[in-house]
Protein backbone atom coordinates (compact mmCIF):
# COMPACT_ATOMS: atom_id res chain seq x y z
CA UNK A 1 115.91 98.32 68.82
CA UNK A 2 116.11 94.91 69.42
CA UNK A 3 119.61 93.65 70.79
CA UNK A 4 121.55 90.02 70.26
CA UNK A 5 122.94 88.95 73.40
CA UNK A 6 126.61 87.41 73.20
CA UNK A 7 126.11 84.18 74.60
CA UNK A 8 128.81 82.28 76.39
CA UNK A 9 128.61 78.21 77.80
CA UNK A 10 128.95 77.78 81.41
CA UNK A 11 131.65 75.44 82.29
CA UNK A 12 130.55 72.54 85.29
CA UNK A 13 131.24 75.09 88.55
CA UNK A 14 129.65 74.98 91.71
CA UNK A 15 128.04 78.43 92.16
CA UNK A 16 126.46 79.75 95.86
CA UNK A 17 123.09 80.52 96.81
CA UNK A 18 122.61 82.72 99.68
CA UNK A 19 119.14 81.72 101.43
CA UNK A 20 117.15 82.04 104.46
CA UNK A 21 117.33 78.92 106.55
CA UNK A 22 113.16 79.11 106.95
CA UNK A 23 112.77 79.01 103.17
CA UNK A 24 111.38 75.40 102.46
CA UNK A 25 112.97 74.97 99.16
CA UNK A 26 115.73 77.71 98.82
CA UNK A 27 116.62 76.58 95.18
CA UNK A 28 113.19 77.62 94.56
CA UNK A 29 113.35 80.03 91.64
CA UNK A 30 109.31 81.04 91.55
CA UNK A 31 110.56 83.47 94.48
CA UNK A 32 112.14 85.73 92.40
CA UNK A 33 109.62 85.56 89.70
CA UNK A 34 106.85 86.61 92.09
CA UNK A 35 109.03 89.31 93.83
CA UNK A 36 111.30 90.34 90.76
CA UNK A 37 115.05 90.97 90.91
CA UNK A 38 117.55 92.85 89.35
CA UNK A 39 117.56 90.61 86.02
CA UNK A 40 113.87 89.56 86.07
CA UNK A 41 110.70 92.26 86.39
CA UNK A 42 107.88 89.94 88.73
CA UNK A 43 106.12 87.58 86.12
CA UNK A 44 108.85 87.59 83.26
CA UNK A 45 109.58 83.37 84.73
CA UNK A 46 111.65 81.82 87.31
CA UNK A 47 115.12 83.05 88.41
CA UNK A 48 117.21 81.54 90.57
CA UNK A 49 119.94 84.46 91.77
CA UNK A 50 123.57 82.56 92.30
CA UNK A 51 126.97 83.78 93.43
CA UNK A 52 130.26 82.71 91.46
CA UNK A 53 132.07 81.91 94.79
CA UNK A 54 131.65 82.68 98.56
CA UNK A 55 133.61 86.14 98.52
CA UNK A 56 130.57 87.25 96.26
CA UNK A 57 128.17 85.72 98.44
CA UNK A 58 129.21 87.73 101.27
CA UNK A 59 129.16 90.75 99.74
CA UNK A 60 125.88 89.88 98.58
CA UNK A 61 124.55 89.56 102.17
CA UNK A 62 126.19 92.84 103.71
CA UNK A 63 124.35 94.41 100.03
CA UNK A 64 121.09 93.14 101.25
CA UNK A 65 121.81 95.18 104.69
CA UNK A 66 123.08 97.89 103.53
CA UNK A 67 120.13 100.59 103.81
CA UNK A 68 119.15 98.86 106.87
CA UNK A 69 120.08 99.89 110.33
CA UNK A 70 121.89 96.22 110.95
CA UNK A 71 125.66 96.03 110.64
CA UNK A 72 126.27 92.98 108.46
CA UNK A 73 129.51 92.84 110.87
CA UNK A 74 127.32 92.75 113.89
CA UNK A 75 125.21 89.44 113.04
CA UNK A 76 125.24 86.79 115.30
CA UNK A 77 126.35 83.08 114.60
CA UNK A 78 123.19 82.03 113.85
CA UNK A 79 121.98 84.87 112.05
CA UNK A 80 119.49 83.15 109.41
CA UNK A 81 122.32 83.29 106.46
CA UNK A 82 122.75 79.64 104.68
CA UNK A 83 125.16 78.82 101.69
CA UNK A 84 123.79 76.66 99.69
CA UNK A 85 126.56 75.41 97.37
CA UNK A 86 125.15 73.88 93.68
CA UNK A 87 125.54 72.85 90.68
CA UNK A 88 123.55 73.67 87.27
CA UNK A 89 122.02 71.29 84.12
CA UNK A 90 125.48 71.01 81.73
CA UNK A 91 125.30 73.25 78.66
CA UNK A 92 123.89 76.07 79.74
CA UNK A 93 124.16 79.17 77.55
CA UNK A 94 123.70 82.54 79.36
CA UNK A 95 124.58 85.79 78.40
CA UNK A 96 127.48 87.76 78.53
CA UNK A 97 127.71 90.84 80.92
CA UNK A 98 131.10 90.53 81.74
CA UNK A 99 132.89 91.19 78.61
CA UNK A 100 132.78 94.76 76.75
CA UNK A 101 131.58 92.84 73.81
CA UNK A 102 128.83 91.41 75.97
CA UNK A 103 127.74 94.59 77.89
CA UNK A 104 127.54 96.37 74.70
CA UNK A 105 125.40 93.53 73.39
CA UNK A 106 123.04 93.72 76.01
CA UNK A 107 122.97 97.49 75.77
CA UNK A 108 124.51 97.99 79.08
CA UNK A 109 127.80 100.50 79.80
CA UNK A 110 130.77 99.17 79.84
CA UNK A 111 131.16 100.18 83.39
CA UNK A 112 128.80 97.93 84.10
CA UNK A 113 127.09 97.26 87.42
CA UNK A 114 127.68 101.44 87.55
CA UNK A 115 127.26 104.16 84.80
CA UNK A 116 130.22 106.35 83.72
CA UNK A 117 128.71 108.70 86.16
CA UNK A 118 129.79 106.11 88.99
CA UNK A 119 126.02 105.79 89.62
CA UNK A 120 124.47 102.13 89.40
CA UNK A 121 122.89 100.79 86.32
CA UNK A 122 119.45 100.93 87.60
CA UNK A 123 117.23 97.65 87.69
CA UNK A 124 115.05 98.73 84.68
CA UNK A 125 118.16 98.79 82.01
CA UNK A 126 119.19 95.24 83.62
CA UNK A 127 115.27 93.77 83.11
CA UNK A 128 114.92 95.43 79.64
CA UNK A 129 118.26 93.41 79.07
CA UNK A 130 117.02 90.49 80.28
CA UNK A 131 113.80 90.14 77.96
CA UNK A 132 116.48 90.45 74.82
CA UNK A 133 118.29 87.21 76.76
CA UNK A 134 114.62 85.36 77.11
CA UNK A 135 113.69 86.45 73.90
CA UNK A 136 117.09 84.47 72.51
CA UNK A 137 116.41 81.50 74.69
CA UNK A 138 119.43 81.46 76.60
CA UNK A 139 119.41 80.43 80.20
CA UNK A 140 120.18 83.38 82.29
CA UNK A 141 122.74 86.38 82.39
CA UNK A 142 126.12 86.29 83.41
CA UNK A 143 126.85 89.52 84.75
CA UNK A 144 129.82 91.33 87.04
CA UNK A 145 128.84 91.22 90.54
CA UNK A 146 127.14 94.46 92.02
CA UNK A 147 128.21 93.70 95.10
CA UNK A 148 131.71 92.34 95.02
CA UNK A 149 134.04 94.44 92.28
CA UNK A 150 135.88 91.06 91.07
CA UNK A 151 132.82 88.78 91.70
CA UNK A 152 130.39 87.57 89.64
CA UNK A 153 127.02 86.59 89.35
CA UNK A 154 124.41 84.51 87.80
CA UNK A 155 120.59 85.24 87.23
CA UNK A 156 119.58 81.70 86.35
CA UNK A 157 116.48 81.12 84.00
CA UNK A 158 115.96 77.21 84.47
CA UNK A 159 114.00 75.94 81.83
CA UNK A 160 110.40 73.99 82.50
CA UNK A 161 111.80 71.25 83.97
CA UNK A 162 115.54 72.00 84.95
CA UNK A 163 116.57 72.13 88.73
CA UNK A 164 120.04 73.57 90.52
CA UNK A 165 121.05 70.73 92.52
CA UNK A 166 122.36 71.43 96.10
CA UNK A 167 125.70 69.44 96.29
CA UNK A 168 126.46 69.89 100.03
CA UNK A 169 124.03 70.64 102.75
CA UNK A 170 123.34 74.42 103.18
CA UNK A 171 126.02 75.84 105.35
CA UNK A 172 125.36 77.44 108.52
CA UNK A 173 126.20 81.54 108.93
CA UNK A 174 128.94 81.01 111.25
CA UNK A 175 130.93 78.27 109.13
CA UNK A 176 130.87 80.19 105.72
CA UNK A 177 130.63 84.15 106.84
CA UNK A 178 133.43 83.87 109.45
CA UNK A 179 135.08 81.70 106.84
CA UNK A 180 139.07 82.72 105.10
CA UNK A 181 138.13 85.26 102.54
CA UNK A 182 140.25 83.97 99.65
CA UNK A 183 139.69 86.36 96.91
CA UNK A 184 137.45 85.18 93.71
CA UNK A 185 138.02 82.16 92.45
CA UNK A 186 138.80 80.75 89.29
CA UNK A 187 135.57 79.90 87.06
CA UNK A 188 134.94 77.60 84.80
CA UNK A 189 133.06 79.97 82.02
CA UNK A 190 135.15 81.21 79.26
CA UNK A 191 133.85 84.78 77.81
């Protein structure tokens, strides 16, 4: 059955990229397509992963660690973590997994990033959910962080020619990790 995303408009809002400092271009989104991700199966077209503020972010990097034997608490100042704050193309319509409405669009639980079981949503529901928001042309998903319970994310599907722009420098681990946790902040998309 073939499913209609709800598609919101993203608001101007500087969203967060987490990158490696040795990546050469760490807007890059061919990475992901190559690799794959939760939102994109390898080959499905590039996706550029994005945090909605730095509270998410840093959940997102002790996520990365988290079957590893490295304490994300234990990383040294100049552990290879950058934040690379941008900005996206205006009018960009992504869709929905946020909202009930949206979820249930998309064919996802409403206890979305986990089942009712408390399990998580595993990667092949979010990809199948993705083609539906390809298939309707929108520009990514908007989805409830898996990492941080009040953050949220962005899976980013730049068109042909479309580019995140970097509106700072990429900032070091030790400025933005050891950074005042404030809590997520207010974003500019309306669902």
């Amino acid at each position: 059955m073939s499913r209609t995303p709800h598609a919101v408009a993203l608001g101007e809002q500087v969203w967060f990229r987490v990158a490696d400092r040795s990546w050469t271009d760490p807007l890059d989104p061919t990475y992901a397509d190559a690799r794959g991700g939760r939102w994109n199966t390898p080959g499905d077209g590039p996706t550029l992963y994005l945090n909605g503020d730095r509270d998410t972010a840093r959940a997102q990097v002790a996520r990365m660690l988290q079957d590893t034997p490295i304490d994300v608490e234990d990383l040294r100042e100049d552990a290879p973590y950058v934040l690379v704050p941008v900005t996206l193309p205006i009018r960009q319509r992504v869709a929905d997994a946020i909202s009930e409405t949206g979820l249930t669009a998309l064919g996802l639980p409403r206890t979305y990033p986990n089942r009712r079981d408390g399990t998580e949503v595993p990667w092949a529901t979010c990809r199948r959910a993705a083609r539906s928001v390809r298939a309707a042309a929108l520009r990514g998903v908007l989805a409830r962080s898996a990492a941080a319970a009040t953050g949220h994310e962005l899976a980013w599907f730049p068109a042909r020619s479309a580019r995140a722009v970097a509106v700072a420098e990429p900032e070091p681990f030790a400025r933005w990790w050891r950074g005042e946790r404030t809590g997520a902040q207010a974003s500019s998309f309306r669902i």
